[in-house]
PDB file of N, CA and C in Angstrom:
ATOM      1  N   UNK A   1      27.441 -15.732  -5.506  1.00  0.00           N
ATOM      2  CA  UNK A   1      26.858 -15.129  -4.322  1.00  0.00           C
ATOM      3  C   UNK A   1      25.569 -14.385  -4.653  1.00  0.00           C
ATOM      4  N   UNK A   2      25.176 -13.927  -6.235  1.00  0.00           N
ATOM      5  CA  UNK A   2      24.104 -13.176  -5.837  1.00  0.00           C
ATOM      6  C   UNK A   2      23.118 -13.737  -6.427  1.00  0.00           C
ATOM      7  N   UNK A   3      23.224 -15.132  -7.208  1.00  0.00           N
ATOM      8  CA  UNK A   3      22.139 -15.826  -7.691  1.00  0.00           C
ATOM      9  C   UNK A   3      21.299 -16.344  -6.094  1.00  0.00           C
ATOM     10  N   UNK A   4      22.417 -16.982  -4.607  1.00  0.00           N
ATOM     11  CA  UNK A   4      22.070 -16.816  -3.571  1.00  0.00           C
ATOM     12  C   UNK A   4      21.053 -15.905  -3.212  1.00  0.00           C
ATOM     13  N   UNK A   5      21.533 -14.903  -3.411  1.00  0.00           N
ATOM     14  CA  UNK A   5      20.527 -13.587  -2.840  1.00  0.00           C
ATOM     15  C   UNK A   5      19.505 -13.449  -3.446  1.00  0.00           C
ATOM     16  N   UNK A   6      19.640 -13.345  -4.917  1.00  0.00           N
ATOM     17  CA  UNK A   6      18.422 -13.445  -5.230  1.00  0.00           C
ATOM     18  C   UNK A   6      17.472 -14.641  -5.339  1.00  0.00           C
ATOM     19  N   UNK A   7      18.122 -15.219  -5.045  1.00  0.00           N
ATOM     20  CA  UNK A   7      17.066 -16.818  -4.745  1.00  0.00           C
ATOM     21  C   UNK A   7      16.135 -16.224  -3.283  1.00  0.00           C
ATOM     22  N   UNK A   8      16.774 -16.234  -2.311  1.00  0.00           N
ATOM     23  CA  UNK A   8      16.257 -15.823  -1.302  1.00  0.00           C
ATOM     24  C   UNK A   8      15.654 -14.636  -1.188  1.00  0.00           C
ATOM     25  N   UNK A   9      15.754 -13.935  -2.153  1.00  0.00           N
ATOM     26  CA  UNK A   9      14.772 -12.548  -2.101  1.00  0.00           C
ATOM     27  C   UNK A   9      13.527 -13.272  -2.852  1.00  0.00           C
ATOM     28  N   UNK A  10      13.148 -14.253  -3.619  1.00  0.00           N
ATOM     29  CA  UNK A  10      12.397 -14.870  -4.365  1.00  0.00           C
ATOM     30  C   UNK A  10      11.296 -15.370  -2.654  1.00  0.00           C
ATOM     31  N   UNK A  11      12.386 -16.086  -1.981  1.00  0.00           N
ATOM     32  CA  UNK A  11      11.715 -16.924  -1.320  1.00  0.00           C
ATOM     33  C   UNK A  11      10.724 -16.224  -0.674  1.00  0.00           C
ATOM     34  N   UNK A  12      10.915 -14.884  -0.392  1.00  0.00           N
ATOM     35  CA  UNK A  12      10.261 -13.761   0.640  1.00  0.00           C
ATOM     36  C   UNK A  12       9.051 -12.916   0.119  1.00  0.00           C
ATOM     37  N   UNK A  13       8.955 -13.286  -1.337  1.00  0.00           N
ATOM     38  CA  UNK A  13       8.076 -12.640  -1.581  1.00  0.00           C
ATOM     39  C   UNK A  13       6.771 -12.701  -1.573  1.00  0.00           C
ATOM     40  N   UNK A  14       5.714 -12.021  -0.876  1.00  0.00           N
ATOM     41  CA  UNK A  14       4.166 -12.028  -0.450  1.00  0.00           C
ATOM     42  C   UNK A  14       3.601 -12.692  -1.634  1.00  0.00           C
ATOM     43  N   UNK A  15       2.720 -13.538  -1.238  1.00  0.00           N
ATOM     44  CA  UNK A  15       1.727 -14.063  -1.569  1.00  0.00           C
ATOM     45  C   UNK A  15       0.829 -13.299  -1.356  1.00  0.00           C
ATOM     46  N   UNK A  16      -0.126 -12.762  -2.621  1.00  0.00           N
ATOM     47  CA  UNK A  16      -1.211 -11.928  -1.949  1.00  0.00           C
ATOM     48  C   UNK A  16      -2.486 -12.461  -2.423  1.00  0.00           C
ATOM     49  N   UNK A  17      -3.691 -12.570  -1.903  1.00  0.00           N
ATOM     50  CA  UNK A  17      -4.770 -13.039  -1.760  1.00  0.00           C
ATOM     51  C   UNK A  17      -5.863 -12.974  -2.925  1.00  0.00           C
ATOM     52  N   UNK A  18      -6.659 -14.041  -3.634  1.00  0.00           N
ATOM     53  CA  UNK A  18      -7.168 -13.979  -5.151  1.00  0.00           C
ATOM     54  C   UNK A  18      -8.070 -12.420  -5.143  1.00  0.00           C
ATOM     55  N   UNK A  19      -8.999 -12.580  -3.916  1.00  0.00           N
ATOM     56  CA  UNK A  19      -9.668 -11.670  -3.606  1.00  0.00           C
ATOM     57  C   UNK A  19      -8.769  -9.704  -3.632  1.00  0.00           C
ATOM     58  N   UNK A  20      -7.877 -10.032  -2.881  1.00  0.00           N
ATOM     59  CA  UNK A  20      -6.973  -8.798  -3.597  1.00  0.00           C
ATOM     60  C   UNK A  20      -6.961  -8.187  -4.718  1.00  0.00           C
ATOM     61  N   UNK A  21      -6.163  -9.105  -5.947  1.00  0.00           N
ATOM     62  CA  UNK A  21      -6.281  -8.942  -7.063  1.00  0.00           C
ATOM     63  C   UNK A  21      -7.512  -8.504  -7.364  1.00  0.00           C
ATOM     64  N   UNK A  22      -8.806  -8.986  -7.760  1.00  0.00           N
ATOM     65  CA  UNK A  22     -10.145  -9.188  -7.941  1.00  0.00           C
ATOM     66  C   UNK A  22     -10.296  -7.705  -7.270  1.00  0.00           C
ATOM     67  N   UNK A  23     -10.150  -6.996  -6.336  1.00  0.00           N
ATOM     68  CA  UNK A  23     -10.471  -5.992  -6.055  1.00  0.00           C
ATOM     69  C   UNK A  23      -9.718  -4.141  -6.845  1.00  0.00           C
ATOM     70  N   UNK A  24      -8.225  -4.934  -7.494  1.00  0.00           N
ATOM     71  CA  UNK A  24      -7.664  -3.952  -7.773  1.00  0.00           C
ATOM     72  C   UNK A  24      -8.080  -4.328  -9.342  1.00  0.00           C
ATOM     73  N   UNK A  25      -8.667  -5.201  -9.654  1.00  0.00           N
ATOM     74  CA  UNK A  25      -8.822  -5.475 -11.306  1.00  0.00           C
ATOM     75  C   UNK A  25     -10.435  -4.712 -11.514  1.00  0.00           C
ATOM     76  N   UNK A  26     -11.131  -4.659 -10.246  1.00  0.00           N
ATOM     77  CA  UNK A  26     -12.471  -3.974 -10.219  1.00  0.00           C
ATOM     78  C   UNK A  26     -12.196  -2.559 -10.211  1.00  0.00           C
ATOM     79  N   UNK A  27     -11.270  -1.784  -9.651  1.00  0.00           N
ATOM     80  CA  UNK A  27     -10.922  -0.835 -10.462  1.00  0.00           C
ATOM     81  C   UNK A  27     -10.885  -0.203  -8.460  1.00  0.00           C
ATOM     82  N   UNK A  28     -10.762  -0.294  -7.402  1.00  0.00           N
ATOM     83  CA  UNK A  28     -10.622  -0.336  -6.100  1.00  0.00           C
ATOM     84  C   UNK A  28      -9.036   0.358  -5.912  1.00  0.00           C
ATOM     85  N   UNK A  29      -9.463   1.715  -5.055  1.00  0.00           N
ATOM     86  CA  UNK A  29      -8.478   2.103  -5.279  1.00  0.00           C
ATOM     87  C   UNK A  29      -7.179   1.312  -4.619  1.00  0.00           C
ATOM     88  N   UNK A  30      -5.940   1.234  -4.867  1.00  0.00           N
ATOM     89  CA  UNK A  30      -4.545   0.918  -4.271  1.00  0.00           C
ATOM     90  C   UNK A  30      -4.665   0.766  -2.657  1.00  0.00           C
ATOM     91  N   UNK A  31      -4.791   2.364  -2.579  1.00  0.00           N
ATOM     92  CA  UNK A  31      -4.351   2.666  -1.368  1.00  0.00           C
ATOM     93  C   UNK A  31      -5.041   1.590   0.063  1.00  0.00           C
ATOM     94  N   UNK A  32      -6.625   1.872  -0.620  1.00  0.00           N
ATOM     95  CA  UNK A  32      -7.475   0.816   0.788  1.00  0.00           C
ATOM     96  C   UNK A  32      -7.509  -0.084   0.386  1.00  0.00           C
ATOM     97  N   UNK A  33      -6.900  -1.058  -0.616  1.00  0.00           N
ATOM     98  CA  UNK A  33      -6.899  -2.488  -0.768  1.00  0.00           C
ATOM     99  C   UNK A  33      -5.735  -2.637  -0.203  1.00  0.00           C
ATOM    100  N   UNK A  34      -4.575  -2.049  -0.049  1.00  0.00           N
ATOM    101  CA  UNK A  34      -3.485  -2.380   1.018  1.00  0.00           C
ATOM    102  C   UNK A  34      -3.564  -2.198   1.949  1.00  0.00           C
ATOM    103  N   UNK A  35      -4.363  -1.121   2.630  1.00  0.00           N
ATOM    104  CA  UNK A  35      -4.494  -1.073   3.713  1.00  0.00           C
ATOM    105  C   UNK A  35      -5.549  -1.436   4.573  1.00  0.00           C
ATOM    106  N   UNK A  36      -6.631  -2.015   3.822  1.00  0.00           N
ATOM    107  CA  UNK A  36      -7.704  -2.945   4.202  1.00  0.00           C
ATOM    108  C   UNK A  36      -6.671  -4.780   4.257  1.00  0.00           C
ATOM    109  N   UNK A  37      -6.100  -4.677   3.444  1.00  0.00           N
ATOM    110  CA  UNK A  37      -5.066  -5.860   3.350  1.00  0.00           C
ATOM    111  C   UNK A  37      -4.257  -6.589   4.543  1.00  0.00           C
ATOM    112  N   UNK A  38      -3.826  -5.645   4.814  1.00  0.00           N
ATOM    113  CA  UNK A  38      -2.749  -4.878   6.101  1.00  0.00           C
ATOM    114  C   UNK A  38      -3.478  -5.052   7.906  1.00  0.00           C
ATOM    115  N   UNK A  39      -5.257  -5.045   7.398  1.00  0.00           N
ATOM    116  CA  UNK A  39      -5.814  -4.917   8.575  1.00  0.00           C
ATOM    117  C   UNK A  39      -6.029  -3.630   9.244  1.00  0.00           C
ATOM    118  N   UNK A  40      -5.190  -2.151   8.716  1.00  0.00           N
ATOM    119  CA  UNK A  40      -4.823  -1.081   8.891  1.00  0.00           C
ATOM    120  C   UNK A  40      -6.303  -0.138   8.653  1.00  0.00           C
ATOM    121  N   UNK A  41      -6.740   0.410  10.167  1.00  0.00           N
ATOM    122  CA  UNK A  41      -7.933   2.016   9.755  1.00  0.00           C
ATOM    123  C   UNK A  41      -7.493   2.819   9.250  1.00  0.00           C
ATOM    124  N   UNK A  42      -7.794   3.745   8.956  1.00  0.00           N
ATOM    125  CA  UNK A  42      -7.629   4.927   8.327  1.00  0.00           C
ATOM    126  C   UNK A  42      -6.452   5.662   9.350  1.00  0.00           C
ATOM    127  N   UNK A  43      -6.975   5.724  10.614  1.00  0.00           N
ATOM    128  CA  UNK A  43      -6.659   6.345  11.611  1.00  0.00           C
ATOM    129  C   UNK A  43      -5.071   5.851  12.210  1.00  0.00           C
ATOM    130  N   UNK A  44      -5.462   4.303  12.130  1.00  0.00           N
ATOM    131  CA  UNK A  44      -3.468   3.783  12.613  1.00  0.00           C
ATOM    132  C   UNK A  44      -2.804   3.854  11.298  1.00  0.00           C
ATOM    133  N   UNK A  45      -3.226   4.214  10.051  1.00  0.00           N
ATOM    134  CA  UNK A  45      -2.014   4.185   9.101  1.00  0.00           C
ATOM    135  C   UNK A  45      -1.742   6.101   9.491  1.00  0.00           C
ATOM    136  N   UNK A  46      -2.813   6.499   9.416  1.00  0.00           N
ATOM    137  CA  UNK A  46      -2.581   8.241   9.304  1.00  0.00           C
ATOM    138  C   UNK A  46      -1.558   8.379  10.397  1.00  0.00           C
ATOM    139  N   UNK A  47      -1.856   8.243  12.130  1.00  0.00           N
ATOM    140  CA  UNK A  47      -0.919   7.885  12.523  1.00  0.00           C
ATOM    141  C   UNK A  47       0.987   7.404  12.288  1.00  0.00           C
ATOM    142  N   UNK A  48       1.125   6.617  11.747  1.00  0.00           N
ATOM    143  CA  UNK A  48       1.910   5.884  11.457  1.00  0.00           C
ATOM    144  C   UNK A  48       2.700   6.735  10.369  1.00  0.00           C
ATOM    145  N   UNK A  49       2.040   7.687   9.574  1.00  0.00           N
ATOM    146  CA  UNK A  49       2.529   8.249   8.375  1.00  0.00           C
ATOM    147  C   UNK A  49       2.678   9.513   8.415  1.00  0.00           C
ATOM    148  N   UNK A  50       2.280  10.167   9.799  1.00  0.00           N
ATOM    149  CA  UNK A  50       2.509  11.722  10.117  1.00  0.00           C
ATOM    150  C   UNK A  50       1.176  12.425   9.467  1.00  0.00           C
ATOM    151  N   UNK A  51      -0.328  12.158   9.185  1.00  0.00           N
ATOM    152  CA  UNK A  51      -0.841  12.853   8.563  1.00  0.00           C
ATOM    153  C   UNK A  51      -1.978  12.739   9.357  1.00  0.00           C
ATOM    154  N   UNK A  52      -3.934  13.449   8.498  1.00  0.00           N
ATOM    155  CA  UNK A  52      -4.316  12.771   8.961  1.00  0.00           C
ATOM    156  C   UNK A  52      -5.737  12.090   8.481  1.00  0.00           C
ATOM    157  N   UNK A  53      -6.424  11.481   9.505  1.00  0.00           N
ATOM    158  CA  UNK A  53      -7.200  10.540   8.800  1.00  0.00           C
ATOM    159  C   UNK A  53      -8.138  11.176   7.348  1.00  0.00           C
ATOM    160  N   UNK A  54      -8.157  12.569   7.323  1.00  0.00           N
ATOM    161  CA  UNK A  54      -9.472  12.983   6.927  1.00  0.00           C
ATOM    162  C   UNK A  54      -8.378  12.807   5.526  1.00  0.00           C
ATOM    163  N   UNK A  55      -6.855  13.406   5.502  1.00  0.00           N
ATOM    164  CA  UNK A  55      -6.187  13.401   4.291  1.00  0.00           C
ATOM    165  C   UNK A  55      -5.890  11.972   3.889  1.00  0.00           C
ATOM    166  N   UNK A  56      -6.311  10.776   4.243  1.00  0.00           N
ATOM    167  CA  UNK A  56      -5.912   9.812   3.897  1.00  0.00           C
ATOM    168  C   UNK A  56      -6.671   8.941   3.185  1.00  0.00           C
ATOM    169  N   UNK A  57      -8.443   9.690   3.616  1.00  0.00           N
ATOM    170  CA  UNK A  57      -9.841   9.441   3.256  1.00  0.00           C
ATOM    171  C   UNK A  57     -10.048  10.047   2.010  1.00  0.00           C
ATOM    172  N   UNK A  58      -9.481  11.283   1.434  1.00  0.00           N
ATOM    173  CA  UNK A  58      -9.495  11.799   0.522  1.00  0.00           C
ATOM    174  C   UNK A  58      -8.741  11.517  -0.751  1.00  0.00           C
ATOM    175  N   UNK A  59      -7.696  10.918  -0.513  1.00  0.00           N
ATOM    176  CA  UNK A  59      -6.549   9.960  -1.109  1.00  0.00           C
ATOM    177  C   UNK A  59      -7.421   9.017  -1.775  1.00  0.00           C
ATOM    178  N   UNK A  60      -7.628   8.111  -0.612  1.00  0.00           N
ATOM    179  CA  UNK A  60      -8.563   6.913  -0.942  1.00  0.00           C
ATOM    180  C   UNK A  60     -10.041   7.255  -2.011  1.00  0.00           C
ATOM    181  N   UNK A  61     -10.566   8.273  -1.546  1.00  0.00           N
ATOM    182  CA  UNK A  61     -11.523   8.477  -2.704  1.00  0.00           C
ATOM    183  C   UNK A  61     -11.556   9.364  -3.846  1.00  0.00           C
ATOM    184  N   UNK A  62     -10.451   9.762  -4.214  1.00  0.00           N
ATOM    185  CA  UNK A  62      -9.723  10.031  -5.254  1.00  0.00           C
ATOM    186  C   UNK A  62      -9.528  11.778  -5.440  1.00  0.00           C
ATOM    187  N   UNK A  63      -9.559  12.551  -4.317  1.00  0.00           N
ATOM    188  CA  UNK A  63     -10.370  13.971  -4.146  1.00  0.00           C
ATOM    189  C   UNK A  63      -8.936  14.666  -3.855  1.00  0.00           C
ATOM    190  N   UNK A  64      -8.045  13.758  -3.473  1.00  0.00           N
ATOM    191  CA  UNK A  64      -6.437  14.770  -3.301  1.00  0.00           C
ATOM    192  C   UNK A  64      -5.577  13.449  -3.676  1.00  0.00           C
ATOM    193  N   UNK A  65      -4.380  13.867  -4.170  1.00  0.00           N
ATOM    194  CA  UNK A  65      -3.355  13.338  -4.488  1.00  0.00           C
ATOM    195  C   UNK A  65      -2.196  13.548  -3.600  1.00  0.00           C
ATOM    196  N   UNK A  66      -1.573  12.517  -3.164  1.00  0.00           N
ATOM    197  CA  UNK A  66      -0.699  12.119  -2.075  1.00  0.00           C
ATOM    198  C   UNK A  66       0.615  12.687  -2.441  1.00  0.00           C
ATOM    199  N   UNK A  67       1.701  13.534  -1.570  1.00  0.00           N
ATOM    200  CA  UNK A  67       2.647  13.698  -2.477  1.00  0.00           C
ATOM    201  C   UNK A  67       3.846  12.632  -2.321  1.00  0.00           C
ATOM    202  N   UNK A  68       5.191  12.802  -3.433  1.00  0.00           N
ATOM    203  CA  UNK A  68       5.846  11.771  -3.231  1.00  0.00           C
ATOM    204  C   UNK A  68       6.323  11.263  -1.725  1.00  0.00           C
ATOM    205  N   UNK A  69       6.213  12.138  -1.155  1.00  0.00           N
ATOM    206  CA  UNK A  69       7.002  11.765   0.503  1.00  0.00           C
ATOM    207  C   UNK A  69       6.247  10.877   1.066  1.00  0.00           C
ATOM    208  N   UNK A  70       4.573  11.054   0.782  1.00  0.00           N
ATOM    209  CA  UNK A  70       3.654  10.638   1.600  1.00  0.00           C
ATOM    210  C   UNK A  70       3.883   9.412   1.038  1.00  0.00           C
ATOM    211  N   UNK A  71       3.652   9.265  -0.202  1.00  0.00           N
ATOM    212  CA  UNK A  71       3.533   7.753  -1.016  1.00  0.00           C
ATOM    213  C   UNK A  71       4.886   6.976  -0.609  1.00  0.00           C
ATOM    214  N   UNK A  72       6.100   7.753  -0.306  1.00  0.00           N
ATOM    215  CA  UNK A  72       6.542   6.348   0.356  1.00  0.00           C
ATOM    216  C   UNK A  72       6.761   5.917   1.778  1.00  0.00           C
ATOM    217  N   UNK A  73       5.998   7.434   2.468  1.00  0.00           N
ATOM    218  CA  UNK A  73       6.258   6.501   4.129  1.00  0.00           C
ATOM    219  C   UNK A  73       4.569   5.521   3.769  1.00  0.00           C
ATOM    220  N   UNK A  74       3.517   5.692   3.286  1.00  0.00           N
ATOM    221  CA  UNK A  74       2.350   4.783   2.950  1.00  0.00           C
ATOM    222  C   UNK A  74       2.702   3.387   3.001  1.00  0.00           C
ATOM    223  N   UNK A  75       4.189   3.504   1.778  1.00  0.00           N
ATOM    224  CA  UNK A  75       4.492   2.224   1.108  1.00  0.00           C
ATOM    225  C   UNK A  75       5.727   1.462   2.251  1.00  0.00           C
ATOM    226  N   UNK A  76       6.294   1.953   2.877  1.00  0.00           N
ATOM    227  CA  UNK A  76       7.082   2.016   4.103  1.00  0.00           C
ATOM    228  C   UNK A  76       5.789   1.418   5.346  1.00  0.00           C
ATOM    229  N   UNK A  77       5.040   1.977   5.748  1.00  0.00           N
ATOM    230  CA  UNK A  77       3.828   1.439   6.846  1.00  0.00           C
ATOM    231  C   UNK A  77       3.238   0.424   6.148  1.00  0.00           C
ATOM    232  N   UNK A  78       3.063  -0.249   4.500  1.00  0.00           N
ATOM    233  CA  UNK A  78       2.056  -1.248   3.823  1.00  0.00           C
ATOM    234  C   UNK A  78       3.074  -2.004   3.433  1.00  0.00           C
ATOM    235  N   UNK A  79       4.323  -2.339   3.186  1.00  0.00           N
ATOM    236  CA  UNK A  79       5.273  -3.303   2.849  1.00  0.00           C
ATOM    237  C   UNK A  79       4.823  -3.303   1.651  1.00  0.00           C
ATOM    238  N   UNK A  80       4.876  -2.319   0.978  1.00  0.00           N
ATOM    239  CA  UNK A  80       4.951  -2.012  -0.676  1.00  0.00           C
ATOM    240  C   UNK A  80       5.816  -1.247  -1.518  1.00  0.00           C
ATOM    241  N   UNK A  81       6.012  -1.563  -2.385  1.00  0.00           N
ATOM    242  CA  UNK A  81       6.476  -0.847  -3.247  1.00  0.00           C
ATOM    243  C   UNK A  81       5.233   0.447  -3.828  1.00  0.00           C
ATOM    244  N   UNK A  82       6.160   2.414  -3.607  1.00  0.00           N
ATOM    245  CA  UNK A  82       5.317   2.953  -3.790  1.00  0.00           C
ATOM    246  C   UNK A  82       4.450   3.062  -5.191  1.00  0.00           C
ATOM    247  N   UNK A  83       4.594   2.503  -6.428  1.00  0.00           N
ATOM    248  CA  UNK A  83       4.432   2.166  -7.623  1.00  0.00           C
ATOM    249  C   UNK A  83       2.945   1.414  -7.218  1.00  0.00           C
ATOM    250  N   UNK A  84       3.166   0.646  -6.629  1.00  0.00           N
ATOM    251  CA  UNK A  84       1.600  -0.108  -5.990  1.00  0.00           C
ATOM    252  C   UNK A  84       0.785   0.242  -5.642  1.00  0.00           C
ATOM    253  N   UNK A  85       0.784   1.909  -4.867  1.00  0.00           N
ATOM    254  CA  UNK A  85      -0.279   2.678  -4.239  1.00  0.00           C
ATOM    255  C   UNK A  85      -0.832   3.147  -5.697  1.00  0.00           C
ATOM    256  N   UNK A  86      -0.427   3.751  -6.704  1.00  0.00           N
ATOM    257  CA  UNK A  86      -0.921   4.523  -7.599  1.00  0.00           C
ATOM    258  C   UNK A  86      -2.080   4.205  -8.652  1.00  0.00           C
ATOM    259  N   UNK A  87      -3.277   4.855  -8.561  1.00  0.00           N
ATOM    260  CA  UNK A  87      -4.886   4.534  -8.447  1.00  0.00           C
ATOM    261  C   UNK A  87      -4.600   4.331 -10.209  1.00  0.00           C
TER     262      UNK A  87
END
């Protein structure tokens, strides 16, 4: 039963885009390559995550650090694992 499951957890997993990669290997932070990814502004993830845009802008350009709560409703609104946000 759980070679099943995990077969099918295989099947589900994102494909993510060359250009993606290429952006997080350029050294681009986490946070707005998922959420540029995602299609997501600043403003509907801040929204979405209880915060707000200006703290999410600051995240993104490396000037405050997110705390754990934040990093996983982020990763919760980006269908990530929070390990993925981290610059």
């Amino acid at each position: 039963m759980q070679d099943i499951a995990d077969a099918k957890s295989a099947q589900a997993t994102e494909s993510l885009p060359v250009e993606f990669a290429d952006r997080l290997l350029a050294g681009d932070n986490p946070l707005r390559v998922w959420r540029d990814h995602r299609g997501l502004t600043l403003q509907a993830l801040a929204v979405q995550c209880g915060v707000t845009r200006q703290m999410l802008s600051m995240i993104e350009h490396g000037k405050a650090n997110a705390s754990a709560d934040l990093l996983h409703k982020l990763a919760v609104a980006l269908g990530c694992d929070m390990d993925d946000l981290h610059a």
